[in-house]
C-alpha atoms as a PDB file:
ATOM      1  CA  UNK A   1      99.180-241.639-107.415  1.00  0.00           C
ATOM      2  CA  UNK A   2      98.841-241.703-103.775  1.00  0.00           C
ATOM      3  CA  UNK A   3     101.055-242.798-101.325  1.00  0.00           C
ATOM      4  CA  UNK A   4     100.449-245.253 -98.283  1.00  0.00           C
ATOM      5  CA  UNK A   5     102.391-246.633 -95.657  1.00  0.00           C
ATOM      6  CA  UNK A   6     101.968-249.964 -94.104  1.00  0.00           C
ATOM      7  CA  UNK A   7     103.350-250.755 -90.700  1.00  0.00           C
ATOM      8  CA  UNK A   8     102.980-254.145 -89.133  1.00  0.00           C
ATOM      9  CA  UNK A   9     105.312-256.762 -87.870  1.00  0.00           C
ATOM     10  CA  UNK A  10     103.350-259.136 -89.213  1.00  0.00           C
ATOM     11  CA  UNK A  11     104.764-260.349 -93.062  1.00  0.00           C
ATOM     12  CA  UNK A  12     101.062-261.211 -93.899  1.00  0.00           C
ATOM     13  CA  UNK A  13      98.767-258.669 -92.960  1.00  0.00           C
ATOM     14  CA  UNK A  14     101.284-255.997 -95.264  1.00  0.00           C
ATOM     15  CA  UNK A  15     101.155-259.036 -98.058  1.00  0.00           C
ATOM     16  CA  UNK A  16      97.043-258.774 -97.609  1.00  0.00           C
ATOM     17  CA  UNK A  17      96.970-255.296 -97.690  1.00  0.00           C
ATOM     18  CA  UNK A  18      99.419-254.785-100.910  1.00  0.00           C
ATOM     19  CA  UNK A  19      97.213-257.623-102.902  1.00  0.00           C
ATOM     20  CA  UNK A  20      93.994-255.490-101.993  1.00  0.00           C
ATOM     21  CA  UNK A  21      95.757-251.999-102.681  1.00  0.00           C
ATOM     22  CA  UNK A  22      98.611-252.390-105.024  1.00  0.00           C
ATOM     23  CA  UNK A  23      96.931-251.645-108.132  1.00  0.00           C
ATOM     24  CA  UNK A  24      95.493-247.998-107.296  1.00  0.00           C
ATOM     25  CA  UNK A  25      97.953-246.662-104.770  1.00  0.00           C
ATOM     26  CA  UNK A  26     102.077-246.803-104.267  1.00  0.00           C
ATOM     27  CA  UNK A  27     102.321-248.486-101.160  1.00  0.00           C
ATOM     28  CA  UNK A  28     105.133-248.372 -98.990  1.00  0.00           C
ATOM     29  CA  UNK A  29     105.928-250.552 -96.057  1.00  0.00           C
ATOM     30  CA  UNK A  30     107.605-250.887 -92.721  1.00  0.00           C
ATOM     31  CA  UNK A  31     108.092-253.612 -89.695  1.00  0.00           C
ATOM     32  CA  UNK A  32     108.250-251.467 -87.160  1.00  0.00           C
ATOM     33  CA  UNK A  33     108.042-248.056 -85.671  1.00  0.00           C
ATOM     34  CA  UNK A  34     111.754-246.309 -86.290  1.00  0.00           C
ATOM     35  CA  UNK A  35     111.687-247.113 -89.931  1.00  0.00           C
ATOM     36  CA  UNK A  36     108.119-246.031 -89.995  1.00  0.00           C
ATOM     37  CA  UNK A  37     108.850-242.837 -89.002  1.00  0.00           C
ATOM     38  CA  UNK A  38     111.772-241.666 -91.008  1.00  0.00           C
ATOM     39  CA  UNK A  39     109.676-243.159 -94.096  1.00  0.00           C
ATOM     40  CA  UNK A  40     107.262-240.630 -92.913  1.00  0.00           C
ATOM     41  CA  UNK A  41     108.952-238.129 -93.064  1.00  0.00           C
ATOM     42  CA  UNK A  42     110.816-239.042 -96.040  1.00  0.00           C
ATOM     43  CA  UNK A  43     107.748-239.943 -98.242  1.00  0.00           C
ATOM     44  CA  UNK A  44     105.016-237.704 -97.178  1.00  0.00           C
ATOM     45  CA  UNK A  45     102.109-240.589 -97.416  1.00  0.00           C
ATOM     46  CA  UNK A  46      98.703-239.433 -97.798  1.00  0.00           C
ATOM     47  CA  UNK A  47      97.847-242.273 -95.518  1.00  0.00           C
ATOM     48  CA  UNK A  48      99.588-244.656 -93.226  1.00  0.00           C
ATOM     49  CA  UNK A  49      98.007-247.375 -91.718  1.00  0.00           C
ATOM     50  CA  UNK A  50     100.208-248.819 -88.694  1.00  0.00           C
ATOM     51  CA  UNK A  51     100.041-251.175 -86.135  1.00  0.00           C
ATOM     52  CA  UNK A  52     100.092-250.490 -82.183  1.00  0.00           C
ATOM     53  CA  UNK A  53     102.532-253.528 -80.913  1.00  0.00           C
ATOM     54  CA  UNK A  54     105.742-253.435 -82.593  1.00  0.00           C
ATOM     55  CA  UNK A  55     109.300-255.000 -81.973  1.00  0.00           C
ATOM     56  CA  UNK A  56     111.884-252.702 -81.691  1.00  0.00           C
ATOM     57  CA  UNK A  57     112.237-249.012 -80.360  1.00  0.00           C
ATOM     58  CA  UNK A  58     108.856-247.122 -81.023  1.00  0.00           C
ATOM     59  CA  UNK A  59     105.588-248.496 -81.091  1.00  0.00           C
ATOM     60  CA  UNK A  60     102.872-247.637 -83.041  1.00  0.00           C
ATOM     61  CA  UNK A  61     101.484-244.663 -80.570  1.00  0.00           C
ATOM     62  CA  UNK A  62     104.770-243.349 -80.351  1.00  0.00           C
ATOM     63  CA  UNK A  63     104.709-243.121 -84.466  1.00  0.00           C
ATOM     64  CA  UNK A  64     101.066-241.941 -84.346  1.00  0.00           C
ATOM     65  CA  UNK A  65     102.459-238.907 -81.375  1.00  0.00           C
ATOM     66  CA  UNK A  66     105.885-238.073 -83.398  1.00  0.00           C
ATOM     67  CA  UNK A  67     103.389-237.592 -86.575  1.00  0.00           C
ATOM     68  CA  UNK A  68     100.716-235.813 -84.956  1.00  0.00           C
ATOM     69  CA  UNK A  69     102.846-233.233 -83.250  1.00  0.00           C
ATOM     70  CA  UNK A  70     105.143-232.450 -86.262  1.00  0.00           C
ATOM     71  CA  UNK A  71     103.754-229.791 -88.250  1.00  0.00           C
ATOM     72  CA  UNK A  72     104.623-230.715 -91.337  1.00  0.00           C
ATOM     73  CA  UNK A  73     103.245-234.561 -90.666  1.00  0.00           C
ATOM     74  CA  UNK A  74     100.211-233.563 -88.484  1.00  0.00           C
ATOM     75  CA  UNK A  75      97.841-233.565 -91.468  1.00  0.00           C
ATOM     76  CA  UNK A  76      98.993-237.800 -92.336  1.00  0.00           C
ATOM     77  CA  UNK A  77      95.855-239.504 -92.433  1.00  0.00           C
ATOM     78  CA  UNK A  78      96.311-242.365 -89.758  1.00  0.00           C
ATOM     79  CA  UNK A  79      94.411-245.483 -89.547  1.00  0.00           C
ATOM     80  CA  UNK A  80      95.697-247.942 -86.460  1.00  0.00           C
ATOM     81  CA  UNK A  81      94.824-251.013 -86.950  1.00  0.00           C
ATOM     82  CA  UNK A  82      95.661-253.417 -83.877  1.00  0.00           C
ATOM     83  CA  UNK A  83      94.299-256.507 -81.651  1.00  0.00           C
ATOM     84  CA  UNK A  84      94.540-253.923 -78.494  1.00  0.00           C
ATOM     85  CA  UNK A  85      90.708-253.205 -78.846  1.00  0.00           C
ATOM     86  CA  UNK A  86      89.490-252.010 -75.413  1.00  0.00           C
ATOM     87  CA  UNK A  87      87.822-248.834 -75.349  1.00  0.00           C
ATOM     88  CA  UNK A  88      90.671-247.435 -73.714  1.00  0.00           C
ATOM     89  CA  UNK A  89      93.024-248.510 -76.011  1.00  0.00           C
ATOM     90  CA  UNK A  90      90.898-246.781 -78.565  1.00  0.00           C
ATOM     91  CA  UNK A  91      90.526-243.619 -76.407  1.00  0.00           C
ATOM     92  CA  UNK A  92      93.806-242.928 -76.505  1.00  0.00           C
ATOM     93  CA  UNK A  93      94.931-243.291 -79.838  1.00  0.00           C
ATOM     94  CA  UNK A  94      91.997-241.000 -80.670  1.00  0.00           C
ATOM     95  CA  UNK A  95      93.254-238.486 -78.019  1.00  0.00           C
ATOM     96  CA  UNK A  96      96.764-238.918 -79.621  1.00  0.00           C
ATOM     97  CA  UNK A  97      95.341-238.059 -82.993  1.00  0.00           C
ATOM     98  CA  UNK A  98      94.294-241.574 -84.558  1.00  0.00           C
ATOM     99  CA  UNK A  99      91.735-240.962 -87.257  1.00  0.00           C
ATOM    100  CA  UNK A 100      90.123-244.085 -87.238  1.00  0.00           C
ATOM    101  CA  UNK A 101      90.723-247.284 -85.437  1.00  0.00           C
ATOM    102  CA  UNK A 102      90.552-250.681 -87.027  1.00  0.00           C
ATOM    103  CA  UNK A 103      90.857-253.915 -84.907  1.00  0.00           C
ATOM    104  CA  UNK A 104      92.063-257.348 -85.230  1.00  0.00           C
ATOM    105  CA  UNK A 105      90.562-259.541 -86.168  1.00  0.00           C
ATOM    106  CA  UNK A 106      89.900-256.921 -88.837  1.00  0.00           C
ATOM    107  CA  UNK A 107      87.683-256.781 -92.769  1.00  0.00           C
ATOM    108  CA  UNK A 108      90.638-256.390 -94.696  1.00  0.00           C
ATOM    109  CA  UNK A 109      87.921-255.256 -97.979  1.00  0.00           C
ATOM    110  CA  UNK A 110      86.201-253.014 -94.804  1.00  0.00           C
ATOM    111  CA  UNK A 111      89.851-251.156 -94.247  1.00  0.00           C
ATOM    112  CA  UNK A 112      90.506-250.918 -98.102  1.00  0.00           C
ATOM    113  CA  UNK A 113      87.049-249.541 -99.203  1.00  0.00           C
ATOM    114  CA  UNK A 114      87.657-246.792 -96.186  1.00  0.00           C
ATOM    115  CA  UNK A 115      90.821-245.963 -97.789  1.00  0.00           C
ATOM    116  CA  UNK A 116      89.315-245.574-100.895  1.00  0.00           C
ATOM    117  CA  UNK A 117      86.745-243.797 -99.231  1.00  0.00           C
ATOM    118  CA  UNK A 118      89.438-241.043 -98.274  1.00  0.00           C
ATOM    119  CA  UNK A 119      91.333-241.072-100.903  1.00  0.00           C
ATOM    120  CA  UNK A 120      88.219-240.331-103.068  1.00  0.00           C
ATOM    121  CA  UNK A 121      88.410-243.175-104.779  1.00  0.00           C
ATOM    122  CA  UNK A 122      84.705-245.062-104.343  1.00  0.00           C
END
């Protein structure tokens, strides 16, 4: 079964995303950026979904660099999903390796079916 990461302060958008995926993937999930990372590296997920504005030391671009530039992570599939939605913003997660970018307000049945989608599981 396939592993994925959630990372978001927010109690309720990882409750929301474990009703919609629980069933089909092992899901794994994180408050903020440190822990994020070490479960990273610790889990291998094929996919880990994480938030930009975190409490504590890293945010989530400093998780998406750390994975992006280790060669053993740099293949993660990651999927930000944020309320910073300006084109910058977007830019440079994309420059930093983001694979797609989701914003907040966000479809949470949009962001599942696209990790079906890349899972390869229509």
């Amino acid at each position: 079964m396939s592993t994925i990461l959630i990372v978001d302060d927010h109690p309720d958008i990882r409750h929301l995303m474990r009703l919609l995926l629980e069933r089909s993937y092992d899901l794994i999930e994180s408050a903020n950026g440190s822990e994020a990372l070490e479960l990273v590296r610790r889990h291998k997920p094929e996919i880990v979904v994480l938030d930009v504005m975190m409490p504590g030391e890293m945010d989530g671009l400093q998780v998406l660099k750390a994975i992006k530039s280790d060669p053993d992570l740099k293949q993660t599939y990651v999927i930000m999903l944020t309320a910073r939605g300006q084109a910058s913003d977007i830019e440079f997660a994309t420059n930093l390796g983001a694979d797609v970018y989701f914003v907040k307000p966000f479809s949470p049945l949009a962001l599942a079916n696209h990790i079906r989608g890349q899972l390869g599981h229509d």
